[in-house]
C-alpha atoms as a PDB file:
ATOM      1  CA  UNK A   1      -0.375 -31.983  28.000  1.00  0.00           C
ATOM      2  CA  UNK A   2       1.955 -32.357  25.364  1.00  0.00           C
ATOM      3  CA  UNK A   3       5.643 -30.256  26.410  1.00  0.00           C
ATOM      4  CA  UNK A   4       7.044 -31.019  23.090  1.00  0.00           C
ATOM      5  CA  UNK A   5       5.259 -28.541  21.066  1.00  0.00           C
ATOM      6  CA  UNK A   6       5.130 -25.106  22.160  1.00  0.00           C
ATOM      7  CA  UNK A   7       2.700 -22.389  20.307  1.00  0.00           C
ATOM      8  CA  UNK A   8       4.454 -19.130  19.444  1.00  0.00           C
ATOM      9  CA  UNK A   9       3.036 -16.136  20.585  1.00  0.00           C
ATOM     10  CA  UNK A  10       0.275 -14.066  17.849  1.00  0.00           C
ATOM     11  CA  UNK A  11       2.558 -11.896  16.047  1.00  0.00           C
ATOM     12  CA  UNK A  12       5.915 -13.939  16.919  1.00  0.00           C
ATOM     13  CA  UNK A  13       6.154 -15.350  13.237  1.00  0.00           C
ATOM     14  CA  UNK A  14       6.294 -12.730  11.660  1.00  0.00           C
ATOM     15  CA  UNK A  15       9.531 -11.522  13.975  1.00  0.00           C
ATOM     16  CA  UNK A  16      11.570 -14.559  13.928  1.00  0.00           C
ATOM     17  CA  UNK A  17      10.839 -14.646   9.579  1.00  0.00           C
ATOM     18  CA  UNK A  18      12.096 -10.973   9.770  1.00  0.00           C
ATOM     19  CA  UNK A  19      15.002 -11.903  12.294  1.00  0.00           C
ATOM     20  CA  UNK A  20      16.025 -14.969   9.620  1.00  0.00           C
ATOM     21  CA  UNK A  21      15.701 -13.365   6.696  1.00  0.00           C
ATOM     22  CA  UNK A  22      17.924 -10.362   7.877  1.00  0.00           C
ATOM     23  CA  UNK A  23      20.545 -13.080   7.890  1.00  0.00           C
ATOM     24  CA  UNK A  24      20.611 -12.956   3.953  1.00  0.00           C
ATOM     25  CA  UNK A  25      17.506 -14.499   1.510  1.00  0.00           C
ATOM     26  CA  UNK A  26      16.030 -17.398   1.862  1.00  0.00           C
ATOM     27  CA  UNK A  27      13.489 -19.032   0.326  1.00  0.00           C
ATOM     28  CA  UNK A  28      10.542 -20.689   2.421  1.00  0.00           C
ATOM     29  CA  UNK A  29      11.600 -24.194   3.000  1.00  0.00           C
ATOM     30  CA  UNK A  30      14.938 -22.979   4.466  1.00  0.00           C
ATOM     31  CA  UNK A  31      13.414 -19.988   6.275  1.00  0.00           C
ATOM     32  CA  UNK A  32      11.662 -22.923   8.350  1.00  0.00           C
ATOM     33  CA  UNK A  33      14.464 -24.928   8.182  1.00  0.00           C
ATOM     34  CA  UNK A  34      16.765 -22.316   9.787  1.00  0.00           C
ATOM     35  CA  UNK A  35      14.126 -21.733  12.690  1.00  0.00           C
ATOM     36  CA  UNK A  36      14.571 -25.140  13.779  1.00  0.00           C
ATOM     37  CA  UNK A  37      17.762 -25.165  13.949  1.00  0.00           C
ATOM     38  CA  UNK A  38      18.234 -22.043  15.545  1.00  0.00           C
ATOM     39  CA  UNK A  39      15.940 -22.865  18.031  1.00  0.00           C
ATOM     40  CA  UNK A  40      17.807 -25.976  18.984  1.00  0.00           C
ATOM     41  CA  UNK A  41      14.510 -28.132  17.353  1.00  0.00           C
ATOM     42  CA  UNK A  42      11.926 -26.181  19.531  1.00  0.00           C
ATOM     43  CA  UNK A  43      10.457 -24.323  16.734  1.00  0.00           C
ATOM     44  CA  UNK A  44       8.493 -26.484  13.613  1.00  0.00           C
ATOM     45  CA  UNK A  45       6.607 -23.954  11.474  1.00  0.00           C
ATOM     46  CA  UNK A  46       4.332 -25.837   9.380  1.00  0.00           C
ATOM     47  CA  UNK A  47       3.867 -24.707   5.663  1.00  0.00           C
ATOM     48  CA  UNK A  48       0.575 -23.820   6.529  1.00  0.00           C
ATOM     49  CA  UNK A  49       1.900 -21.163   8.448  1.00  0.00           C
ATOM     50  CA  UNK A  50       4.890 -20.078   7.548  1.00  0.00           C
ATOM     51  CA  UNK A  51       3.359 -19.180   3.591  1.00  0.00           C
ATOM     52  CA  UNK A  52       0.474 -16.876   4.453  1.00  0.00           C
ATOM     53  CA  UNK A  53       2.864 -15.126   6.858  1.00  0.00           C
ATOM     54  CA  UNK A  54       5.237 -14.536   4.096  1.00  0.00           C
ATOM     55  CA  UNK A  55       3.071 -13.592   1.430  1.00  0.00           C
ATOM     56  CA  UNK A  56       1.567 -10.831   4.332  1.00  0.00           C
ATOM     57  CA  UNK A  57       5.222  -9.828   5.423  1.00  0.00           C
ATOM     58  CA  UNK A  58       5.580  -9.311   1.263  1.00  0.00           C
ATOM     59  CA  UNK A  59       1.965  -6.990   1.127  1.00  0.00           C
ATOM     60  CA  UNK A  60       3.208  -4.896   3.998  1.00  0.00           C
ATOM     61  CA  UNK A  61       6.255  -4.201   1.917  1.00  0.00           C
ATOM     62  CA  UNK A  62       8.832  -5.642   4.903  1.00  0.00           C
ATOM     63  CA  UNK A  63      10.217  -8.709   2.430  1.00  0.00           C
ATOM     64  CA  UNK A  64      10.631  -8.350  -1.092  1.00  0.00           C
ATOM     65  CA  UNK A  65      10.830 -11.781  -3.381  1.00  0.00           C
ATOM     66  CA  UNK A  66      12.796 -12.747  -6.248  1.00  0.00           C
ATOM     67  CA  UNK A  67      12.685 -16.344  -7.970  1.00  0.00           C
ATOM     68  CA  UNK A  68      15.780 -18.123  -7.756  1.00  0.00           C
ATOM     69  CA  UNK A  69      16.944 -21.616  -7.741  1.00  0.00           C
ATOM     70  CA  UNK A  70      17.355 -23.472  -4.441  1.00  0.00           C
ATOM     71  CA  UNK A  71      20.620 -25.729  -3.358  1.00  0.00           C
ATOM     72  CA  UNK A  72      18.625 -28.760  -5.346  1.00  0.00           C
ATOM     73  CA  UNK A  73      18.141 -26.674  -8.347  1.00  0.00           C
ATOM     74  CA  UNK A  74      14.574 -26.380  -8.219  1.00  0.00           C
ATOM     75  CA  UNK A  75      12.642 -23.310  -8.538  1.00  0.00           C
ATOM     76  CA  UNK A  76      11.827 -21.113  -5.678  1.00  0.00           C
ATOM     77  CA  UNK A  77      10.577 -17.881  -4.090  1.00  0.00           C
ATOM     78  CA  UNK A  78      13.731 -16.337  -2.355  1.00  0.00           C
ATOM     79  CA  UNK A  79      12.358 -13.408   0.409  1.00  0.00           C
ATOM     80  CA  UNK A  80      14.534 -10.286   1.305  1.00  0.00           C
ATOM     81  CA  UNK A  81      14.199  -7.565   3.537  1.00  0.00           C
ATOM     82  CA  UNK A  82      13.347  -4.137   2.479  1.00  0.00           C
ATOM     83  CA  UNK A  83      14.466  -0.752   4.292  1.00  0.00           C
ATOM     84  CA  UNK A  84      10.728  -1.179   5.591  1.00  0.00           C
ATOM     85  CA  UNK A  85      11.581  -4.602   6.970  1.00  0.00           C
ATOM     86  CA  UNK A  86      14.943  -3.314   8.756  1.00  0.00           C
ATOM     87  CA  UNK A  87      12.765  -1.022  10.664  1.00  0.00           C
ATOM     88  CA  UNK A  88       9.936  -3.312  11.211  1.00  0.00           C
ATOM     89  CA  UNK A  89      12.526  -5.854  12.705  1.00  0.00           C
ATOM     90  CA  UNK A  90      14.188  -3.455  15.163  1.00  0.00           C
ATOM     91  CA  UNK A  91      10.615  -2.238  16.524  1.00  0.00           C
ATOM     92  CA  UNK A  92       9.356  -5.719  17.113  1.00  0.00           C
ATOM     93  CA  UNK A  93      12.933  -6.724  18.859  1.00  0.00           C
ATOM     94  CA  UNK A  94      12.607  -3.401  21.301  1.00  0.00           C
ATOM     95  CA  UNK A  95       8.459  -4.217  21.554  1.00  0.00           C
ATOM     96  CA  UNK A  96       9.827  -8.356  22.441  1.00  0.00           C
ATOM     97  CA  UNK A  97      12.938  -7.516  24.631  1.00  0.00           C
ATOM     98  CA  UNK A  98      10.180  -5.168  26.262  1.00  0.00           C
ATOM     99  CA  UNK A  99       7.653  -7.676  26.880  1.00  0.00           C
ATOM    100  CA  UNK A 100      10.075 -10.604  27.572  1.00  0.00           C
ATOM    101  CA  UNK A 101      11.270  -8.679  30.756  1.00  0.00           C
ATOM    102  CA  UNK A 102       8.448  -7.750  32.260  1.00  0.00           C
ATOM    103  CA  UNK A 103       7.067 -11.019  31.827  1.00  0.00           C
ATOM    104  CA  UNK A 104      10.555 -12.348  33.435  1.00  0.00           C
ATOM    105  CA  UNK A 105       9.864  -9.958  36.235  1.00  0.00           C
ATOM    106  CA  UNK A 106       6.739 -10.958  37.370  1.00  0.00           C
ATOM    107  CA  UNK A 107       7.722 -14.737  37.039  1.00  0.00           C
ATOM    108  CA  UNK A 108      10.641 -13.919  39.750  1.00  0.00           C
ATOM    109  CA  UNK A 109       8.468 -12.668  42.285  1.00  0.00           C
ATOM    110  CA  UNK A 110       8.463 -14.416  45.415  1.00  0.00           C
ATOM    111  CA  UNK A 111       4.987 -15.542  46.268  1.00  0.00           C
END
């Protein structure tokens, strides 16, 4: 079994995009850039993830986009969070810190 790679959690993406966008904008390339190195290199999201999750995060209204240009001067799609978004984010963080300790709880009990 590979160890290296660890699969996130259905519905996880979309709460650590929220989490790093709350930080300021970013465009998409640096949104998964900034997840790996927050995660001290755990966390690669591939393009073909990370772009459908932001253009669904965008059609529920939670990130807004804006062209802009990038550090390299090239054209990109910079993401936001709305009000929406805000609220979004501190639901999922209360629903995670939730489910993170109970699963923490049963892990601790003795057998």
């Amino acid at each position: 079994m590979d160890t290296s790679r660890l699969e996130l959690p259905q519905g996880t993406l979309d709460l650590l995009i929220l989490k790093v966008v709350a930080l300021g904008p970013r465009h998409g390339y640096a949104i998964a850039q900034r997840l790996h190195q927050i995660s001290k290199d755990v966390l690669q999201v591939h393009q073909g993830s990370l772009y459908p999750a932001l253009h669904r995060l965008e059609r529920q209204r939670w990130l807004k986009a804006h062209w802009g240009k990038t550090e390299t001067g090239r054209e990109a799609k910079f993401y936001s969070l709305t009000p929406a978004g805000q609220h979004q984010l501190a639901q999922e963080t209360s629903n995670w810190d939730r489910l993170s300790e109970a699963v923490r709880l049963v892990l601790r009990t003795a057998e």
